[in-house]
C-alpha atoms as a PDB file:
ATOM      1  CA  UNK A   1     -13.083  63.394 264.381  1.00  0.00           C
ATOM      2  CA  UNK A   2     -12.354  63.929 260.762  1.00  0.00           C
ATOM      3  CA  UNK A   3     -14.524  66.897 260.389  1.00  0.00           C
ATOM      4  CA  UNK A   4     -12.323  68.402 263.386  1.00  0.00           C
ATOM      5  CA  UNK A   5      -8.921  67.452 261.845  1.00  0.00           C
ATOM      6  CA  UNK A   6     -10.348  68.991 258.475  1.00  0.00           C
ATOM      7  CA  UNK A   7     -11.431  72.633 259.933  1.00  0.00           C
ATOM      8  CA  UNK A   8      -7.741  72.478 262.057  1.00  0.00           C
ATOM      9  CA  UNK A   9      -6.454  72.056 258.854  1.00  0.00           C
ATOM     10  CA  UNK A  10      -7.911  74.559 256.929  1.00  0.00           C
ATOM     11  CA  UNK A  11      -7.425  77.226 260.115  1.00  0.00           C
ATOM     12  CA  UNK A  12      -3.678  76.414 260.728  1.00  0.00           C
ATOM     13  CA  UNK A  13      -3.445  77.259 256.362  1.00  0.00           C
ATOM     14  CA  UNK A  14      -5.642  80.354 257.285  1.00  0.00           C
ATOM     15  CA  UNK A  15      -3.337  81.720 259.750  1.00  0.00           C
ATOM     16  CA  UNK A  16       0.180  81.726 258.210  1.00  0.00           C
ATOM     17  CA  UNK A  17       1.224  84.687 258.733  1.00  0.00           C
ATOM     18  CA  UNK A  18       0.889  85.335 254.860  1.00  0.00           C
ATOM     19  CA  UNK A  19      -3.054  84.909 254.690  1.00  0.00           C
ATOM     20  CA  UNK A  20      -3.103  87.164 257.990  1.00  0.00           C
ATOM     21  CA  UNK A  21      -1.476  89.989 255.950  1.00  0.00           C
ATOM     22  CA  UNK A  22      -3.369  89.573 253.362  1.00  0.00           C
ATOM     23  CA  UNK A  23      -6.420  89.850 255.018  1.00  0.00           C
ATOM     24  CA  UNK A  24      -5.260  93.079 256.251  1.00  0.00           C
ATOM     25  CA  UNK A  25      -4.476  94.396 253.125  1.00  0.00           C
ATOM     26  CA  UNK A  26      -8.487  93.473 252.684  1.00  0.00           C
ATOM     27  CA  UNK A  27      -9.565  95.324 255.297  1.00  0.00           C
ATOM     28  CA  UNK A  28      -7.730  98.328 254.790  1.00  0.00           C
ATOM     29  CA  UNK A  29      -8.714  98.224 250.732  1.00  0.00           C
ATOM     30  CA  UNK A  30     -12.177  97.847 252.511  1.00  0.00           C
ATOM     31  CA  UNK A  31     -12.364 100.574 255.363  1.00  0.00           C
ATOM     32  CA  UNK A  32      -9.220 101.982 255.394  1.00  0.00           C
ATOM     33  CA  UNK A  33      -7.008 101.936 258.738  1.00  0.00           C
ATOM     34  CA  UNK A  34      -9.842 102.379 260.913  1.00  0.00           C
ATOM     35  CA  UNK A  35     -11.344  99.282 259.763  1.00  0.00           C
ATOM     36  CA  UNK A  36      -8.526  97.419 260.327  1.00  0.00           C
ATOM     37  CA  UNK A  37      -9.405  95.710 264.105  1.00  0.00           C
ATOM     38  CA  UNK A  38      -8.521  92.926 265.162  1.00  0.00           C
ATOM     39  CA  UNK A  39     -11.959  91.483 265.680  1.00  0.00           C
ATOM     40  CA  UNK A  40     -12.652  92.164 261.992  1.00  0.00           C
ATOM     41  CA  UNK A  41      -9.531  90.202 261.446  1.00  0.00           C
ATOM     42  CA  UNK A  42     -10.621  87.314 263.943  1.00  0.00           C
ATOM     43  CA  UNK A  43     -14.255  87.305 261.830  1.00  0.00           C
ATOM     44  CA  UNK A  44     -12.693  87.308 258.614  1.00  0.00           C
ATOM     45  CA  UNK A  45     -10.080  84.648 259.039  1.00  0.00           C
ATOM     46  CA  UNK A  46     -12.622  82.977 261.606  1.00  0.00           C
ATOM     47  CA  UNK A  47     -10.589  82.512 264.462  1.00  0.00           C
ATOM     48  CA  UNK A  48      -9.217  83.942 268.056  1.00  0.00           C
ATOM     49  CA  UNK A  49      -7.218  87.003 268.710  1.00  0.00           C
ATOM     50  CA  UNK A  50      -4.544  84.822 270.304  1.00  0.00           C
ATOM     51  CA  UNK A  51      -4.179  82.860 266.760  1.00  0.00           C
ATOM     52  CA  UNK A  52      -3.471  85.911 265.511  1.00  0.00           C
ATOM     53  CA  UNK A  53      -0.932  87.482 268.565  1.00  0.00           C
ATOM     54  CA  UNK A  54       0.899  84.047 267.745  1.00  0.00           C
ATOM     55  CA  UNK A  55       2.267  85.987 264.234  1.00  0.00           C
ATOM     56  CA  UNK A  56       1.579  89.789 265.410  1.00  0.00           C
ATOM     57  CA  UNK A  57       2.325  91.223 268.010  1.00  0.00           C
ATOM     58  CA  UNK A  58       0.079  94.481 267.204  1.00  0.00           C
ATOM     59  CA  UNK A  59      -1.818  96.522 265.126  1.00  0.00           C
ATOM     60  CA  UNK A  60       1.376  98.243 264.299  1.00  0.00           C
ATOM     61  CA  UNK A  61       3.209  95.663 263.223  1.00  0.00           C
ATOM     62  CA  UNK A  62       0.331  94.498 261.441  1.00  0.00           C
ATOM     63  CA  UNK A  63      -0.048  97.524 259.593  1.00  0.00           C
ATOM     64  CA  UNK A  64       3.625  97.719 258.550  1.00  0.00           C
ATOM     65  CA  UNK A  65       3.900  94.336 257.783  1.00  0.00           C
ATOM     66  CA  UNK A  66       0.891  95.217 255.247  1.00  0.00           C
ATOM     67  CA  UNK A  67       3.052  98.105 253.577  1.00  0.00           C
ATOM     68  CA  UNK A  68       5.790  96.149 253.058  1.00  0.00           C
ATOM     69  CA  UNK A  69       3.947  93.448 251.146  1.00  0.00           C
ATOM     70  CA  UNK A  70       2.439  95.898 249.193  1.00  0.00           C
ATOM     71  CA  UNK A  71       5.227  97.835 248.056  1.00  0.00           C
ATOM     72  CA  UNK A  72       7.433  94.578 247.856  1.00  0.00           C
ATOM     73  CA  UNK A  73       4.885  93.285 245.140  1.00  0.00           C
ATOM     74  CA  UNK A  74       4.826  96.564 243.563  1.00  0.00           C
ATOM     75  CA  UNK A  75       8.332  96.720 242.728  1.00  0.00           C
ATOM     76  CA  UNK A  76       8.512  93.315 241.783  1.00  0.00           C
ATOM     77  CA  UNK A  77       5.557  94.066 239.369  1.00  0.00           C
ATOM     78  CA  UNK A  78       7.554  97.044 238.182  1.00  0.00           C
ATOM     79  CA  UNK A  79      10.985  95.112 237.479  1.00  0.00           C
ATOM     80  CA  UNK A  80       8.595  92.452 235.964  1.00  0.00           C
ATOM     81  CA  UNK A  81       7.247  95.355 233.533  1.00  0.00           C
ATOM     82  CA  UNK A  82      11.073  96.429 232.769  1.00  0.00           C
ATOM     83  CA  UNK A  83      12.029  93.045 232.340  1.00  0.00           C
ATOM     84  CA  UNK A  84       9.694  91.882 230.064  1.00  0.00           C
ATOM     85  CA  UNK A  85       6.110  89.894 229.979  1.00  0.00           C
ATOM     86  CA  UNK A  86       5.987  87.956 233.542  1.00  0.00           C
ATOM     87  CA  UNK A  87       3.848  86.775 235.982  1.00  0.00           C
ATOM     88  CA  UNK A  88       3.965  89.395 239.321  1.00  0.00           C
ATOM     89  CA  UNK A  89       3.804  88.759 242.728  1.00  0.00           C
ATOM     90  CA  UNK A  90       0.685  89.171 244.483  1.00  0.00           C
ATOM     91  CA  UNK A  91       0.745  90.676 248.307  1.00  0.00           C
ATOM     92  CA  UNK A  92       0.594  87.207 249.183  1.00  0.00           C
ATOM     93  CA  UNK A  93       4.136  86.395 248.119  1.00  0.00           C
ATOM     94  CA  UNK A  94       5.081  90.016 248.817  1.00  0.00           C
ATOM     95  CA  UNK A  95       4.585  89.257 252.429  1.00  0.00           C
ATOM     96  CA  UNK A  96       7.042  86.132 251.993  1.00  0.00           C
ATOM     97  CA  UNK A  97       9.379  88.350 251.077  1.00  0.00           C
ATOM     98  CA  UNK A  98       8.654  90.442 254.252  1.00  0.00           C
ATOM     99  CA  UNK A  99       8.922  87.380 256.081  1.00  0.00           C
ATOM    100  CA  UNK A 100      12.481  86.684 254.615  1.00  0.00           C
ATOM    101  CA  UNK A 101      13.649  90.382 255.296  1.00  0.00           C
ATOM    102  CA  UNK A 102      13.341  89.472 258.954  1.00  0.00           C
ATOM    103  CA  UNK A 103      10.176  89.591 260.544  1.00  0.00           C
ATOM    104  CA  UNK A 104      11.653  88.744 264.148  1.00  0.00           C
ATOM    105  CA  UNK A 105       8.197  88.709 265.697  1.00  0.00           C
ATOM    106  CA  UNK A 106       7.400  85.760 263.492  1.00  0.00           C
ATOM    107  CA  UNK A 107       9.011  83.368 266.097  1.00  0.00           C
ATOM    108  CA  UNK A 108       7.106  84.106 268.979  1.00  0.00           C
ATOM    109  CA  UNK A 109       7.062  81.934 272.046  1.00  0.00           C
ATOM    110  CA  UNK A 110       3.969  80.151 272.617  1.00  0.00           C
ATOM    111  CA  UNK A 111       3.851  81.451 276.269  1.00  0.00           C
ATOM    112  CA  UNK A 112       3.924  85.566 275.078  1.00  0.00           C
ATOM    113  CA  UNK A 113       1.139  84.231 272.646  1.00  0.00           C
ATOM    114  CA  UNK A 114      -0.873  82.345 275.533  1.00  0.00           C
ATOM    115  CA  UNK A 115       0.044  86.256 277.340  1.00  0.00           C
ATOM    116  CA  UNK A 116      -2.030  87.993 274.540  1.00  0.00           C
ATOM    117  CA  UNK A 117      -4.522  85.844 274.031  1.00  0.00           C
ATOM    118  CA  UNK A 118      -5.713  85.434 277.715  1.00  0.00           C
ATOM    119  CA  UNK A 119      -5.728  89.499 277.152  1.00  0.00           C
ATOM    120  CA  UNK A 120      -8.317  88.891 274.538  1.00  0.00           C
ATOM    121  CA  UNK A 121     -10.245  86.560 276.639  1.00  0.00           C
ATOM    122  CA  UNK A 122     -13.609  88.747 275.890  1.00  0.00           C
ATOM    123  CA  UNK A 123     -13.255  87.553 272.136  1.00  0.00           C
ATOM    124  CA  UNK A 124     -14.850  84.773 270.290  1.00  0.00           C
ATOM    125  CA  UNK A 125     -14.151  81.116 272.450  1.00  0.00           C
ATOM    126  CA  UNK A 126     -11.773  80.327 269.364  1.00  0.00           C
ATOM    127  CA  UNK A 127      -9.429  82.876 271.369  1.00  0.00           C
ATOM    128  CA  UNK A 128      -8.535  79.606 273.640  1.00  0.00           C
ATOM    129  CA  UNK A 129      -7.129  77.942 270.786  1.00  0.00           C
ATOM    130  CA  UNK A 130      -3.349  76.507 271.526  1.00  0.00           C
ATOM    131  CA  UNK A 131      -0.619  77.798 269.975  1.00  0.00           C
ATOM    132  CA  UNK A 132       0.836  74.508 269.501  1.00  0.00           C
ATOM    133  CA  UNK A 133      -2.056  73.889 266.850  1.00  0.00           C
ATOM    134  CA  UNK A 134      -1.055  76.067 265.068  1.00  0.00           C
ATOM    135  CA  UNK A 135       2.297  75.721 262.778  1.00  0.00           C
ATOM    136  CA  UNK A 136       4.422  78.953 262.995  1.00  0.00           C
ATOM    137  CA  UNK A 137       5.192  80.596 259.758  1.00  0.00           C
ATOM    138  CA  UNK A 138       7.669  79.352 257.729  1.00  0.00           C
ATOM    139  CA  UNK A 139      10.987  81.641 256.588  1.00  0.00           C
ATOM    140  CA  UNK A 140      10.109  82.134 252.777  1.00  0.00           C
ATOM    141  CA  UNK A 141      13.274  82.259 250.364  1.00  0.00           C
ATOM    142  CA  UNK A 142      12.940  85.097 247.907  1.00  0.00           C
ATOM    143  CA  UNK A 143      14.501  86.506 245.155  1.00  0.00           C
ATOM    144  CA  UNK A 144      14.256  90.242 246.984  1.00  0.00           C
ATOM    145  CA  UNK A 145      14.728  93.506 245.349  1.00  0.00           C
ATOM    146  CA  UNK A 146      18.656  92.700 244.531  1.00  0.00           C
ATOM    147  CA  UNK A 147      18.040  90.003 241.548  1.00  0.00           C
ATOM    148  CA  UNK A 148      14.843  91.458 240.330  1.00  0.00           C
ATOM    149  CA  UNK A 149      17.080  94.951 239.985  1.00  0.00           C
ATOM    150  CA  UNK A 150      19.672  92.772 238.136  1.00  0.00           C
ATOM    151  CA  UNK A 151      17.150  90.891 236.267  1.00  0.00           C
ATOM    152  CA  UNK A 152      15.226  93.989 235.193  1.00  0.00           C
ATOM    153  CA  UNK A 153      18.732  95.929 234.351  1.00  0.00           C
ATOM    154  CA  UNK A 154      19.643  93.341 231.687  1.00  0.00           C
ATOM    155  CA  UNK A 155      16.407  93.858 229.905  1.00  0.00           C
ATOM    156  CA  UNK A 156      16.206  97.907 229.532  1.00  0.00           C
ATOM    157  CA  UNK A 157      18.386 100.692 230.331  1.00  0.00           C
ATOM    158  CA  UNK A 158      18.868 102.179 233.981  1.00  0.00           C
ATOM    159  CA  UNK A 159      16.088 104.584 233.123  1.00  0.00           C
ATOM    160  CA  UNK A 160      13.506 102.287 231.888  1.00  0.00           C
ATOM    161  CA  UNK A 161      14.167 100.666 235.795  1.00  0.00           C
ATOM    162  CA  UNK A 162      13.517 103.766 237.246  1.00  0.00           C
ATOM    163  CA  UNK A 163      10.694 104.283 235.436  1.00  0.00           C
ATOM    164  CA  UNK A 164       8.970 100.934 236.107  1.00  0.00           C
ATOM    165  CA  UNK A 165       9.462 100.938 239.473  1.00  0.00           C
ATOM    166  CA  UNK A 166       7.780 104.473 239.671  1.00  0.00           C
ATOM    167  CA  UNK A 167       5.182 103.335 237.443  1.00  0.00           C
ATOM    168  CA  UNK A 168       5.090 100.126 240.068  1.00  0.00           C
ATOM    169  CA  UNK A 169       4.717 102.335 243.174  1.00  0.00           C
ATOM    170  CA  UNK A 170       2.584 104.808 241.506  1.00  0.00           C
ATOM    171  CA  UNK A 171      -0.354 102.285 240.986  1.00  0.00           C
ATOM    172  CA  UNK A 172       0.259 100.603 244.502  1.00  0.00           C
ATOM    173  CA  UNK A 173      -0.626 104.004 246.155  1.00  0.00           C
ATOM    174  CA  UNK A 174      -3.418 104.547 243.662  1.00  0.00           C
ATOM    175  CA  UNK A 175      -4.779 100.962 244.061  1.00  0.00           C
ATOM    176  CA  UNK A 176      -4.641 101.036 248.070  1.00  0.00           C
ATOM    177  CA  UNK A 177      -5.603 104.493 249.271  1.00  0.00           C
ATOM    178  CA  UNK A 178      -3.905 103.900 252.975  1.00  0.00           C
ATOM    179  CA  UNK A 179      -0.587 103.509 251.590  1.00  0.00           C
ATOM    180  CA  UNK A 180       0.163 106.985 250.847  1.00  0.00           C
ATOM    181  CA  UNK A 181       0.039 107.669 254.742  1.00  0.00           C
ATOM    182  CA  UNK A 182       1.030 103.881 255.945  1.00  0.00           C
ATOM    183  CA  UNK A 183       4.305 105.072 253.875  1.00  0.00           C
ATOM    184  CA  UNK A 184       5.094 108.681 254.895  1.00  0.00           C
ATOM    185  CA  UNK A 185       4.892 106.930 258.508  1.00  0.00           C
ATOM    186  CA  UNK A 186       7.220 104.399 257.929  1.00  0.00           C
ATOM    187  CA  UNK A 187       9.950 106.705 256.131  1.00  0.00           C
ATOM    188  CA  UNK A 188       9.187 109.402 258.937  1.00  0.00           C
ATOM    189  CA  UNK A 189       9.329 106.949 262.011  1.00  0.00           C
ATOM    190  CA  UNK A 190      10.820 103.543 260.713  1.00  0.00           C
ATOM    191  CA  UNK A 191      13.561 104.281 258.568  1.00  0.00           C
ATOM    192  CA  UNK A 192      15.026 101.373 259.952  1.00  0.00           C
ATOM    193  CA  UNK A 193      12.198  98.792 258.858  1.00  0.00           C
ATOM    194  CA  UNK A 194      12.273  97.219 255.548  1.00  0.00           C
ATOM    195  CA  UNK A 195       9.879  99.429 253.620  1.00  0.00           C
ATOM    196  CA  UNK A 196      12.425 102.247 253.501  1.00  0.00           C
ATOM    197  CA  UNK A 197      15.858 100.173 252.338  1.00  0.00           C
ATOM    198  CA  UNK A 198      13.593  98.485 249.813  1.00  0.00           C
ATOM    199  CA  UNK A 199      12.068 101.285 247.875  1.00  0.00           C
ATOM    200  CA  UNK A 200      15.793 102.875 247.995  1.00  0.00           C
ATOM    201  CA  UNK A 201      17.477  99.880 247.073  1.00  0.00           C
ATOM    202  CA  UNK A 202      15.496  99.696 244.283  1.00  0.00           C
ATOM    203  CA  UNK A 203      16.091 103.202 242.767  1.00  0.00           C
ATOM    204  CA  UNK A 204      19.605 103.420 243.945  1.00  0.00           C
ATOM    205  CA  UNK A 205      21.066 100.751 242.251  1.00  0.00           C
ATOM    206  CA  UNK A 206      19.577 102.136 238.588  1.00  0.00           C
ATOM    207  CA  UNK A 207      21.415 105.370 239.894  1.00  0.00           C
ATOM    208  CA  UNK A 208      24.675 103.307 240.023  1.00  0.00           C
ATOM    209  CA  UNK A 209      23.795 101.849 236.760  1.00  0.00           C
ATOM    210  CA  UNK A 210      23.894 105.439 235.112  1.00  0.00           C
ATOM    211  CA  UNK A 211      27.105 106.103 236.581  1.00  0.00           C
ATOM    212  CA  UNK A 212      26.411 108.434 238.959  1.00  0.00           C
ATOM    213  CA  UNK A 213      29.122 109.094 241.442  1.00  0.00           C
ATOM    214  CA  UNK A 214      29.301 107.682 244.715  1.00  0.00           C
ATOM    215  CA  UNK A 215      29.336 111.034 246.373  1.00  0.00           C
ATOM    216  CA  UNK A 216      25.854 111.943 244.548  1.00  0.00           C
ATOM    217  CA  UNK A 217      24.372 108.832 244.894  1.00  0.00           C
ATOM    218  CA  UNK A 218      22.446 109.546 248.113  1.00  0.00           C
ATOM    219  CA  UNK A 219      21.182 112.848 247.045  1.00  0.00           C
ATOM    220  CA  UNK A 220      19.794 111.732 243.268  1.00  0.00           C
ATOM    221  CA  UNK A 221      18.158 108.561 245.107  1.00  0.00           C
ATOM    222  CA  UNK A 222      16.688 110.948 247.711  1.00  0.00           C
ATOM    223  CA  UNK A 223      15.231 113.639 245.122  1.00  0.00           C
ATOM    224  CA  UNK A 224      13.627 110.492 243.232  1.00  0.00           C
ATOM    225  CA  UNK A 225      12.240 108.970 246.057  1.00  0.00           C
ATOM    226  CA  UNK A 226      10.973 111.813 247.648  1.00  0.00           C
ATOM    227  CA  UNK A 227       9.361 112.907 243.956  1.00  0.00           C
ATOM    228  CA  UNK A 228       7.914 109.449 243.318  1.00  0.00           C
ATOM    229  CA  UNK A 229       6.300 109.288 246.565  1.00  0.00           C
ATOM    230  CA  UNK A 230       4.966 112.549 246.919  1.00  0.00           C
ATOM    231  CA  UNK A 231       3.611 112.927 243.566  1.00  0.00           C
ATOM    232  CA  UNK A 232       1.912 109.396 243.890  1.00  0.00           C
ATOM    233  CA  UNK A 233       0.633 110.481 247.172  1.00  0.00           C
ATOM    234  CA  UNK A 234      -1.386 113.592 245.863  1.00  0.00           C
ATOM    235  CA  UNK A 235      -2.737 111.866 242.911  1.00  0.00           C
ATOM    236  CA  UNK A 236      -4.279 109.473 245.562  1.00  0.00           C
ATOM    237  CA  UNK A 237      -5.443 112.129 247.727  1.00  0.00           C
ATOM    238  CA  UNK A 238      -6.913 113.683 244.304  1.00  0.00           C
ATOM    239  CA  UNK A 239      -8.456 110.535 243.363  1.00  0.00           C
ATOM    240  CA  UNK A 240      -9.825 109.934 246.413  1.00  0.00           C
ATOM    241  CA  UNK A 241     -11.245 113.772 246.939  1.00  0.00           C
ATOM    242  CA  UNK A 242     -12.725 113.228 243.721  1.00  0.00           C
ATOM    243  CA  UNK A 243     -14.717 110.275 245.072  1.00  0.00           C
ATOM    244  CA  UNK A 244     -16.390 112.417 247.644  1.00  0.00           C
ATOM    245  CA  UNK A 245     -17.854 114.964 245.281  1.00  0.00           C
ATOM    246  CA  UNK A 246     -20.169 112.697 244.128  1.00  0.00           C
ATOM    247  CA  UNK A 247     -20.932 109.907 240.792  1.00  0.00           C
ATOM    248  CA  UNK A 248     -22.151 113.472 238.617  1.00  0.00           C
ATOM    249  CA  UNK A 249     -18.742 114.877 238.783  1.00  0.00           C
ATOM    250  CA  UNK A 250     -16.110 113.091 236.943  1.00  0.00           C
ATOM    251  CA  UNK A 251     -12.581 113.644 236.506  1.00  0.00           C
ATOM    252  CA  UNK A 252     -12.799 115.928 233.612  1.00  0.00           C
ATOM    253  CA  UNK A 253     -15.400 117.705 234.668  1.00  0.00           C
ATOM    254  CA  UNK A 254     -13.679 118.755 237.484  1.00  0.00           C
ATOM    255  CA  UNK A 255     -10.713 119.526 235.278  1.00  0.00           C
ATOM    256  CA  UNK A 256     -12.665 121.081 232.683  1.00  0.00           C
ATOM    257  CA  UNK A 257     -14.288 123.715 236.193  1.00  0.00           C
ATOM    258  CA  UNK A 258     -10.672 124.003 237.749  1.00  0.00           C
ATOM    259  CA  UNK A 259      -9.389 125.064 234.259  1.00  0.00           C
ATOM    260  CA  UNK A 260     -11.856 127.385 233.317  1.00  0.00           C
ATOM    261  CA  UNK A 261     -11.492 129.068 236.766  1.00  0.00           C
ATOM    262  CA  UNK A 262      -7.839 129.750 236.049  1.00  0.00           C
ATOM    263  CA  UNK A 263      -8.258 131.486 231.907  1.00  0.00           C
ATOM    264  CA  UNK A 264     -10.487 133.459 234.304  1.00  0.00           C
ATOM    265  CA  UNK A 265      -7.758 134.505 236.865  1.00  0.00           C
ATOM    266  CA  UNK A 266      -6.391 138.559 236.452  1.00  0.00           C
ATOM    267  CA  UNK A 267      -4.044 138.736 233.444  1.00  0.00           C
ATOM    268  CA  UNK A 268      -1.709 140.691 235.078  1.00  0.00           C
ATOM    269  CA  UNK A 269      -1.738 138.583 238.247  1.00  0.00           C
ATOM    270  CA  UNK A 270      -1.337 135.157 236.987  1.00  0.00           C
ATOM    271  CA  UNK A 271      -0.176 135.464 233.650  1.00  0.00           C
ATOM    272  CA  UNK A 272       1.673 131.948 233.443  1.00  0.00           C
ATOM    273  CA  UNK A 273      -0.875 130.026 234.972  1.00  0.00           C
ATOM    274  CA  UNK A 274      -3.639 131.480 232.622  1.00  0.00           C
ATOM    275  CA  UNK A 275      -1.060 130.155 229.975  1.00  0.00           C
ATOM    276  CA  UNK A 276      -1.338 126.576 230.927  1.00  0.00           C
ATOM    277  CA  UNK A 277      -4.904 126.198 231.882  1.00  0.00           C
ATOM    278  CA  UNK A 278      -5.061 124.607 228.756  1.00  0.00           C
ATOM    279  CA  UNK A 279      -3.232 121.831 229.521  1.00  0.00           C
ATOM    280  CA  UNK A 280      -4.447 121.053 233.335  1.00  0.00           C
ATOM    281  CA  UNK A 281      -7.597 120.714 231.243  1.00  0.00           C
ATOM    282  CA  UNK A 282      -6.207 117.516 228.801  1.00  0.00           C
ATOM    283  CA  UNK A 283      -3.541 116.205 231.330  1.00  0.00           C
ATOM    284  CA  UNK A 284      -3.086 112.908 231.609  1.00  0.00           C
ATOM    285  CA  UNK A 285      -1.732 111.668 235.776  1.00  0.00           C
ATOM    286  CA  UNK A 286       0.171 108.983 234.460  1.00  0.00           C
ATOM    287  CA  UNK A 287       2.046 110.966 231.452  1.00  0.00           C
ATOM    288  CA  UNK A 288       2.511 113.776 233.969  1.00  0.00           C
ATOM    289  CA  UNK A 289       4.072 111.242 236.691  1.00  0.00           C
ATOM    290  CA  UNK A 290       6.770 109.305 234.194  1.00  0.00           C
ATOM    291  CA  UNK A 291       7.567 113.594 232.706  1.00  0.00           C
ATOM    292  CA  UNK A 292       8.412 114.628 236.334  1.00  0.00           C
ATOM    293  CA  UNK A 293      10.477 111.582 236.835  1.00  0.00           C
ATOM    294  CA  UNK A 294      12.081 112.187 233.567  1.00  0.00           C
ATOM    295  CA  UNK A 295      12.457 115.940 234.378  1.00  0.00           C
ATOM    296  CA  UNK A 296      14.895 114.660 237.361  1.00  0.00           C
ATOM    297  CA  UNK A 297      16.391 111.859 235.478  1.00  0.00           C
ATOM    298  CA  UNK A 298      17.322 114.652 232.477  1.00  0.00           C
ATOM    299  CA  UNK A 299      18.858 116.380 235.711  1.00  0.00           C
ATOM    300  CA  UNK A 300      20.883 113.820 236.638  1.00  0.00           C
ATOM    301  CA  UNK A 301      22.464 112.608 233.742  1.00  0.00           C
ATOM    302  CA  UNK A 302      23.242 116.325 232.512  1.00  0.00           C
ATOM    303  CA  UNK A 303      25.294 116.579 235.250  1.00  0.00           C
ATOM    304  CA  UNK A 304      27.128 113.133 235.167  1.00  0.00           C
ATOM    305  CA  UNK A 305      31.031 113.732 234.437  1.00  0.00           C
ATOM    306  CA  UNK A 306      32.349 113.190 230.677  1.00  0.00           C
ATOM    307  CA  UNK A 307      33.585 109.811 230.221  1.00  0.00           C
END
C-alpha cells in the first residue's frame, strides 16, 4: 500500500501542468515538433493520455503553452541581465507564469477529461487513471513582464532594456530551434494569446521610457519586434543549415567560402557587396544582432521631439 501511495505521489508531482510543459519543451529540443506526440509524452512522464487531456486539451495548446514558457523565461532572463547579477527563471517557472496569464483550459472538468481519455483507450492501461487522483494545477502568482520591465528600467537606461530583452529572445530562438516557427505562428494566427502581448509589452514600455510619443509608439514597437524576431529567426535557420553540412564544415569555413565567392563576383555588377566581403568573413551574429537593434534605436531617438 505504501509503495502505491508513493508512485501516486510522485505521478500527481509529474503531471502539474508545469512538468508537462516542460517535458514538451524536451521533446521538441529533442526531435523538434514532429517528435512532440503524445505517446512520447505519456512514456516520458510515464503515464496515460487522459492524465495528460486533464491539463491539455491538444497538441496545440500544448505547443503554445511551450512557447510561452519559453519566451516568458527568456525575457525574464533578459530583464535579469539589465537588472543586474540574478538568478533566471527556468521554463519551469516560465510556464507558471503562463499559467497565471490565464490558461483557461487548466480547469478542466473531470468528465471532458474522462471524454479524452476513453478516446485514448488504445494507450498504455495508465490511460484509465482517474482524474480525481490527480490534483489540478495550481494558479501560480508571478511577477510577469510589468515589474521585471520596472525592475530592469531602474537599473539601466531604456536602451540597455531593449537590448537585453533582444539579447534574451535572441538566445531562446537559438537555444530551441522550433521556436522560430512555434512564434511566427502564434503572432500570425494567435495574436490574441499571451506570447504576442508579452514580447510587446516588454519592448513597448522601454519605448515609453525614451519618450516616444503615444502616436509612434505602435509603429517603433512593431519595427523592433518584427527586427528582433526575424533576425533571430534566420540566425537559427543559419545555425541549423550549418548543422546539416556536416562536423568538417564549421562556421568560418563556411564564411571564409561564402566570402571568397563574393571578392569574386563582377566588379561592375556588385561593386558594394565585393566591398564588404571582408567583413561577412570576421562577423560576429551576436555583435551584428545588438548593431541592427541599435541601427533602429539610433532611428528612433533621432526623431524624438526636442524637449
Amino acid at each position: 500500500m505504501a509503495t502505491r501511495t508513493r508512485r501516486s505521489q510522485r505521478r500527481t508531482e509529474a503531471l502539474s501542468r508545469e512538468r508537462i510543459v516542460e517535458a514538451a519543451i524536451e521533446l521538441l529540443d529533442a526531435a523538434g515538433e514532429s517528435g512532440l506526440t503524445f505517446r512520447a509524452l505519456t512514456e516520458r512522464l510515464a503515464t496515460g493520455p487522459g492524465a495528460i487531456y486533464w491539463h491539455v486539451a491538444n497538441k496545440g495548446e500544448l505547443l503554445g503553452a511551450a512557447t510561452d514558457a519559453v519566451v516568458a523565461a527568456a525575457l525574464a532572463a533578459g530583464h535579469a541581465a539589465s537588472a543586474g547579477p540574478a538568478e533566471a527563471a527556468g521554463p519551469a517557472e516560465a510556464a507558471g507564469h503562463a499559467e497565471a496569464a490565464g490558461h483557461a483550459e487548466a480547469a478542466k472538468s473531470p468528465e471532458s477529461a474522462g471524454s479524452a481519455e476513453s478516446a485514448e483507450a488504445a494507450g498504455p492501461a495508465e490511460s484509465a487513471e482517474s482524474p480525481e487522483a490527480i490534483e489540478p494545477t495550481k494558479s501560480h502568482e508571478s511577477a510577469g513582464p510589468a515589474e521585471a520591465i520596472e525592475a530592469a528600467g531602474a537599473a539601466g537606461s531604456p536602451q540597455d532594456g531593449i537590448r537585453a530583452v533582444a539579447l534574451g529572445l535572441f538566445d531562446a530562438i537559438e537555444e530551441h530551434p522550433w521556436l522560430a516557427s512555434q512564434l511566427m505562428t502564434q503572432l500570425s494566427h494567435s495574436l490574441w494569446e499571451t506570447v504576442a502581448p508579452r514580447i510587446f509589452e516588454s519592448v513597448g514600455r522601454q519605448i515609453r521610457a525614451l519618450g516616444v510619443p503615444e502616436s509612434s509608439w505602435f509603429a517603433a514597437t512593431s519595427a523592433l519586434m518584427h527586427y528582433i524576431l526575424g533576425a533571430a529567426g534566420q540566425n537559427a535557420t543559419n545555425a541549423a543549415s550549418a548543422r546539416t553540412l556536416g562536423p568538417e564544415v564549421d562556421r568560418a569555413r563556411f564564411l571564409d567560402a561564402a566570402s571568397t565567392a563574393w571578392e569574386q563576383l563582377d566588379p561592375d555588377d556588385y561593386p558594394f557587396t565585393r566591398a564588404v566581403a571582408g567583413q561577412l568573413r570576421g562577423h560576429d551574429d551576436r555583435e551584428q544582432f545588438l548593431a541592427g537593434v541599435d541601427l533602429i534605436l539610433s532611428g528612433i531617438t533621432a526623431s524624438l521631439p526636442a524637449r
